[in-house]
N, C-alpha and C. Protein backbone atom coordinates (compact mmCIF):
# COMPACT_ATOMS: atom_id res chain seq x y z
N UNK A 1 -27.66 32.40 -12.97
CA UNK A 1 -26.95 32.10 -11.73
C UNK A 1 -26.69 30.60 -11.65
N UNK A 2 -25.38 30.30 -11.41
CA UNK A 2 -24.91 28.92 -11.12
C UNK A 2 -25.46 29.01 -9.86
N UNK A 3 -25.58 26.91 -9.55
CA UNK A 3 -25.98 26.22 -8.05
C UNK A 3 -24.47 25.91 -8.07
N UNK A 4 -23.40 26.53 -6.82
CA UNK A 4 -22.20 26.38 -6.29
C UNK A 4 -22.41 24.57 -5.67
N UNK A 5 -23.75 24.24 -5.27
CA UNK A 5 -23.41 23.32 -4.21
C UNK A 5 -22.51 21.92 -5.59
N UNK A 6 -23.90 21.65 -5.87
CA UNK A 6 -23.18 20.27 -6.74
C UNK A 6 -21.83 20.23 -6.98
N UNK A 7 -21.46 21.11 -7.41
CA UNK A 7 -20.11 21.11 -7.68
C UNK A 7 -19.16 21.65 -6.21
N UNK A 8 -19.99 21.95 -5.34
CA UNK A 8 -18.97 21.64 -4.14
C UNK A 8 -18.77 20.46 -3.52
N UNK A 9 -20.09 19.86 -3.97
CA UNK A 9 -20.38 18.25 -3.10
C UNK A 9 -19.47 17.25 -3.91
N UNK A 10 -19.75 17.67 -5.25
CA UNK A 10 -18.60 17.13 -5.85
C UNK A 10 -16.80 16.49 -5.88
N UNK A 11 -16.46 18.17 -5.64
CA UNK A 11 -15.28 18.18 -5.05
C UNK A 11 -14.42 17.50 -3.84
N UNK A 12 -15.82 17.58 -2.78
CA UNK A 12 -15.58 17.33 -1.72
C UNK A 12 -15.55 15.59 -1.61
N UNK A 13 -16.46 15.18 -2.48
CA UNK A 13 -16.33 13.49 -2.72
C UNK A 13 -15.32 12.95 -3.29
N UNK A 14 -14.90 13.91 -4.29
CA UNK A 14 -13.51 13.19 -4.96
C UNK A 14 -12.63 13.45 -3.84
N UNK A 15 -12.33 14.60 -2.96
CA UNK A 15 -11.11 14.98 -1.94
C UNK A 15 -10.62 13.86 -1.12
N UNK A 16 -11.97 13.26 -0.78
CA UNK A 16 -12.57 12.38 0.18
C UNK A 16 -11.78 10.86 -0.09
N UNK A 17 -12.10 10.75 -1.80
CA UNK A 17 -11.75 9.23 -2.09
C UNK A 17 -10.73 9.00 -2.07
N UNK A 18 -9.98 10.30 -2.40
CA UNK A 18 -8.28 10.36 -2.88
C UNK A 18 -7.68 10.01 -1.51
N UNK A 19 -8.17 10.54 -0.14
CA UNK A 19 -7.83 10.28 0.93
C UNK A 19 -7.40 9.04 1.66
N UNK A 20 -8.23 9.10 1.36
CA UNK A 20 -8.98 7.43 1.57
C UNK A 20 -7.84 5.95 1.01
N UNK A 21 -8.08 5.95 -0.61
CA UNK A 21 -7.13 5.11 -1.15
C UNK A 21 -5.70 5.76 -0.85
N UNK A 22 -4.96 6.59 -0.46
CA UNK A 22 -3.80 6.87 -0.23
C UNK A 22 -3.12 6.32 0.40
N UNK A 23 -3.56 5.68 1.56
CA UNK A 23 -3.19 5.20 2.89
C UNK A 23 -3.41 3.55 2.94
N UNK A 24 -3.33 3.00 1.31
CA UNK A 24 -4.17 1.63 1.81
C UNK A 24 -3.16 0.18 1.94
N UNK A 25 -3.82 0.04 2.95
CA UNK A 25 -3.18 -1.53 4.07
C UNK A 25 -1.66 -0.71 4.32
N UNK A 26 -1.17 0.25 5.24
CA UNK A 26 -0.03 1.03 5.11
C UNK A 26 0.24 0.15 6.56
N UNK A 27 -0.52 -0.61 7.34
CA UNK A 27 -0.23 -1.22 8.48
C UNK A 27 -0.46 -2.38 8.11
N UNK A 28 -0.71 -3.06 7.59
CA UNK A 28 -1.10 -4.67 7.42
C UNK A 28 -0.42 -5.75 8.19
N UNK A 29 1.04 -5.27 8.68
CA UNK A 29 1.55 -6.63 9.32
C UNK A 29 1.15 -6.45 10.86
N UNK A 30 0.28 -5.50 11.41
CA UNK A 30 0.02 -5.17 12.80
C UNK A 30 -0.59 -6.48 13.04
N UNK A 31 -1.97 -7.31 11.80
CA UNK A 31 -2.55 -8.48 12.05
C UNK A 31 -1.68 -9.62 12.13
N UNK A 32 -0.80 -9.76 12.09
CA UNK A 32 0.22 -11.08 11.66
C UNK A 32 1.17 -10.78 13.27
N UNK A 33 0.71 -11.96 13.45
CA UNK A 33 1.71 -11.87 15.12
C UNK A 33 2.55 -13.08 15.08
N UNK A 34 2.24 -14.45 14.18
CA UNK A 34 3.59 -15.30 14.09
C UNK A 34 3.98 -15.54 12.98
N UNK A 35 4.58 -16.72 12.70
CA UNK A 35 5.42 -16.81 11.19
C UNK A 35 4.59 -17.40 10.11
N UNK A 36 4.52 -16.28 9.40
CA UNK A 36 3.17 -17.17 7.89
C UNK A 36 4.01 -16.63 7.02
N UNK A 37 3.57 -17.48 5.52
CA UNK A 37 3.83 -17.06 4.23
C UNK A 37 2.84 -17.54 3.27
N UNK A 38 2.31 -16.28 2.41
CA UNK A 38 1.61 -16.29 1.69
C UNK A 38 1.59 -16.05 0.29
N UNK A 39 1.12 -16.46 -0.49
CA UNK A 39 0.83 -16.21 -1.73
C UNK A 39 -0.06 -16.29 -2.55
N UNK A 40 -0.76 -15.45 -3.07
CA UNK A 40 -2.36 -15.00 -3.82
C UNK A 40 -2.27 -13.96 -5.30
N UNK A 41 -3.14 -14.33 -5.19
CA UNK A 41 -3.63 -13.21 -6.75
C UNK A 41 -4.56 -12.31 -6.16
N UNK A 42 -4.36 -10.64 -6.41
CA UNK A 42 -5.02 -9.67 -6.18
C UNK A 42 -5.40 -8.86 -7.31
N UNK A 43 -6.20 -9.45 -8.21
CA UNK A 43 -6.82 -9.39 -9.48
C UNK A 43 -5.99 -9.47 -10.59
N UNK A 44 -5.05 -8.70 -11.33
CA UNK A 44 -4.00 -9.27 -11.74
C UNK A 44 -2.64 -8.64 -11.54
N UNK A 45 -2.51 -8.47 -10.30
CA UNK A 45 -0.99 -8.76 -9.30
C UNK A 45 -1.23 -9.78 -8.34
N UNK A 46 0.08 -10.52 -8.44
CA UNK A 46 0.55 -11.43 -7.74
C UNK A 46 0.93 -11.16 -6.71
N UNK A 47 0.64 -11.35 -5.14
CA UNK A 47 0.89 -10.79 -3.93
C UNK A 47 1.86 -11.75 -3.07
N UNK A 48 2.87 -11.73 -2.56
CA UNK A 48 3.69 -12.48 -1.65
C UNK A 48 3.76 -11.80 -0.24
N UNK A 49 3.31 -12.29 0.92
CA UNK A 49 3.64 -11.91 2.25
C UNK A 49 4.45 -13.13 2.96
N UNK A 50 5.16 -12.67 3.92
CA UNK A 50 5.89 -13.30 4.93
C UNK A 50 5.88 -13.12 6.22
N UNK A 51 6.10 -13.76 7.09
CA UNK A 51 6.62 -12.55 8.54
C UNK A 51 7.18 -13.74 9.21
N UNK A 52 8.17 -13.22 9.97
CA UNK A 52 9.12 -14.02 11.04
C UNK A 52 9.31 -13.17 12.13
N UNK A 53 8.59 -13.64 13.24
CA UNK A 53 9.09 -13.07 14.69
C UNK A 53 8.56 -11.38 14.56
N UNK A 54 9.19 -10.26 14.25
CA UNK A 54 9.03 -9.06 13.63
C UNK A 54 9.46 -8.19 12.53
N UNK A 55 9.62 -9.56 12.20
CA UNK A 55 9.85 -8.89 10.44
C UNK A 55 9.08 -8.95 9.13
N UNK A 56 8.14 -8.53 8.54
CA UNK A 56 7.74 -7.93 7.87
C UNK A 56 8.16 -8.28 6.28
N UNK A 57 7.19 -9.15 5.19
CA UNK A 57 7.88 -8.70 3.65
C UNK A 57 6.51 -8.83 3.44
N UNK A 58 5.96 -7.66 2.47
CA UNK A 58 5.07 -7.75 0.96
C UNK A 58 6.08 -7.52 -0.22
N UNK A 59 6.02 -8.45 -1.14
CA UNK A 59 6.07 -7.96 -2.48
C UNK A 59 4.43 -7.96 -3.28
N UNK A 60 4.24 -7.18 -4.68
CA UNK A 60 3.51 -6.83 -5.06
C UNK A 60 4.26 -6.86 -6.74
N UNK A 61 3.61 -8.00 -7.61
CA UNK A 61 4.04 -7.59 -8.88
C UNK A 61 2.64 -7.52 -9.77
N UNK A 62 2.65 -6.13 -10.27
CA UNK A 62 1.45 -6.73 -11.97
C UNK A 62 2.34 -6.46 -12.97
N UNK A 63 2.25 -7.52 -13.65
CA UNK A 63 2.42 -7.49 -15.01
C UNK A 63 2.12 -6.24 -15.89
N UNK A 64 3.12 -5.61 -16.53
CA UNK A 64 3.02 -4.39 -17.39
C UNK A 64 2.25 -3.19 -16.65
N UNK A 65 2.78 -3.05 -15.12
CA UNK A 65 1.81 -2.02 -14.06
C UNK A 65 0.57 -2.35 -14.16
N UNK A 66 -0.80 -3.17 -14.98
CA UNK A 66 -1.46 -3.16 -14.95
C UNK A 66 -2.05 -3.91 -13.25
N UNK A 67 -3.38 -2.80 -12.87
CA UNK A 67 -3.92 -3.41 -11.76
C UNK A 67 -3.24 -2.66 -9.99
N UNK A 68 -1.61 -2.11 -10.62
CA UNK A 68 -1.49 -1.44 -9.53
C UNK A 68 -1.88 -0.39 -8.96
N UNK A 69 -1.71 0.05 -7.64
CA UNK A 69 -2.56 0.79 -7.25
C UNK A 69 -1.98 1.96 -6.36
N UNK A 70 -0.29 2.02 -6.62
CA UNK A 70 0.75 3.20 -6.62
C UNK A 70 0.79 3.43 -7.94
N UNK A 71 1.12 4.85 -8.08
CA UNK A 71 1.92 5.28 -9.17
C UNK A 71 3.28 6.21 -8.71
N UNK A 72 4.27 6.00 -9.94
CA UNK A 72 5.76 6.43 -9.85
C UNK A 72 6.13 5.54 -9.59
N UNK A 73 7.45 5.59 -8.92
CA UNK A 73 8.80 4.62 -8.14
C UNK A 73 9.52 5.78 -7.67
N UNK A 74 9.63 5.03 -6.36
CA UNK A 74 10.69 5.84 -5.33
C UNK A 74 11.32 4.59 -4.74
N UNK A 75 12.21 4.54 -3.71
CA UNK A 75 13.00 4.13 -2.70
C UNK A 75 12.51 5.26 -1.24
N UNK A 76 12.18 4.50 -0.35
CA UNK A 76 11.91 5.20 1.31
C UNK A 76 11.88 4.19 2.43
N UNK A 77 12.50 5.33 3.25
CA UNK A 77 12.96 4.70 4.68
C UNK A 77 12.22 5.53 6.00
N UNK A 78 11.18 4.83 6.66
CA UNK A 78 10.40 5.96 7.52
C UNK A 78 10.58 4.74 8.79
N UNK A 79 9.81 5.35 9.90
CA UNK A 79 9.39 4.62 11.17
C UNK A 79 8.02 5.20 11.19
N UNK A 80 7.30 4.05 11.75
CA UNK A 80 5.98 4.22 12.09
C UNK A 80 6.49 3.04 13.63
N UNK A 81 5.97 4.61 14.66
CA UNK A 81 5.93 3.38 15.82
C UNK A 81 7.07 2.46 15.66
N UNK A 82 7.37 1.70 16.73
CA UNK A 82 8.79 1.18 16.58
C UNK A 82 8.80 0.15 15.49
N UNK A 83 8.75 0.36 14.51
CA UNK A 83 8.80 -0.27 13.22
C UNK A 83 9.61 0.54 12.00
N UNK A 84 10.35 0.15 11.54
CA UNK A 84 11.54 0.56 10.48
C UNK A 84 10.92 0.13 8.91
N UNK A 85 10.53 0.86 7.92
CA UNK A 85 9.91 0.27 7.03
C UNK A 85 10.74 0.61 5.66
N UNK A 86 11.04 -0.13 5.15
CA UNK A 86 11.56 0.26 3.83
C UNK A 86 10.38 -0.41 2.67
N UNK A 87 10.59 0.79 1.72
CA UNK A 87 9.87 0.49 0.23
C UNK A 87 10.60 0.31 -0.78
N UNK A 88 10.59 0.07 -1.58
CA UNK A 88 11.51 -0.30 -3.21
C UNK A 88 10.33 -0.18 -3.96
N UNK A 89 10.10 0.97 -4.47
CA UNK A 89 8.52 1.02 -5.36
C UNK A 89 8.73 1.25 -7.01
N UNK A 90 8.65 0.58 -8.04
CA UNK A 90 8.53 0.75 -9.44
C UNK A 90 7.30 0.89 -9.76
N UNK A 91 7.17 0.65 -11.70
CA UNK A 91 5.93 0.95 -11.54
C UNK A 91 4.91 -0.41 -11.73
N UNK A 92 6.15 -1.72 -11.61
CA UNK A 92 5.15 -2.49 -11.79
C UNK A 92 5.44 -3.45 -10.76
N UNK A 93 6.05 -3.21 -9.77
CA UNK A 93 6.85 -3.94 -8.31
C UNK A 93 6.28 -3.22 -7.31
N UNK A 94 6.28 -3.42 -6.00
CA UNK A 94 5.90 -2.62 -5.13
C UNK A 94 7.01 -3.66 -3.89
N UNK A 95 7.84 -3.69 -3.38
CA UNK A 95 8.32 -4.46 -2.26
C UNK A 95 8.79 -3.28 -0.69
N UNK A 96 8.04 -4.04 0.18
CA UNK A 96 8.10 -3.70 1.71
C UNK A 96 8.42 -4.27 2.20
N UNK A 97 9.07 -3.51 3.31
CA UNK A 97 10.16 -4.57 4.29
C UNK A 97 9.52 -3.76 5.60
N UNK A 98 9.31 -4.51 6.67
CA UNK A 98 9.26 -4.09 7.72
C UNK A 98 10.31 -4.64 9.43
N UNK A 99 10.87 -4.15 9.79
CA UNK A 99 11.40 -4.26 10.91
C UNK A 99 10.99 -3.80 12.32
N UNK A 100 10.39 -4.32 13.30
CA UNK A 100 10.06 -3.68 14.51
C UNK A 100 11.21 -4.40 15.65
N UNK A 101 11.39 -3.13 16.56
CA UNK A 101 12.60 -3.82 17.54
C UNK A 101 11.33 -4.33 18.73
């Protein structure tokens, strides 16, 4: 007789993590209330932020995808809350635009 649990507890931890990293910094310019611009290293991608008034830019480049933390490339246009967000996602670019009226 198999023990079901381990391997349920299992499951349930990976379900958990996948969750988790899916969603990450998907709000980030909520902290930024006046005009900054930034630029850093996020281990090895190069990170650029901006913001003016209510507008919104991350870019995100690693070198040869390494270090990123999407996979694929799409193009998307959503609203969150009165905010207009566009993505331009490759696999080794990541650029966001945000607009709030």
């Amino acid at each position: 007789m198999t023990k079901p649990f381990p391997a349920l507890l299992g499951l349930c931890l990976l379900c958990t993590a996948n969750a988790a990293l899916a969603d990450h910094d998907r709000r980030w310019w909520r902290d930024w209330g006046d005009e900054r611009k930034e630029e850093f290293w996020d281990g090895p991608c190069r990170v650029k932020l901006e913001s003016e008034d209510d507008e919104f830019k991350r870019e995100i480049k690693c070198k040869g995808g390494r270090g990123a933390w999407w996979h694929g490339e799409w193009k998307d246009e959503f609203r969150d809350g009165r905010c207009r967000i566009k993505q331009d996602v490759k696999y080794d670019e990541f650029k966001e635009e945000v607009k709030c009226d």
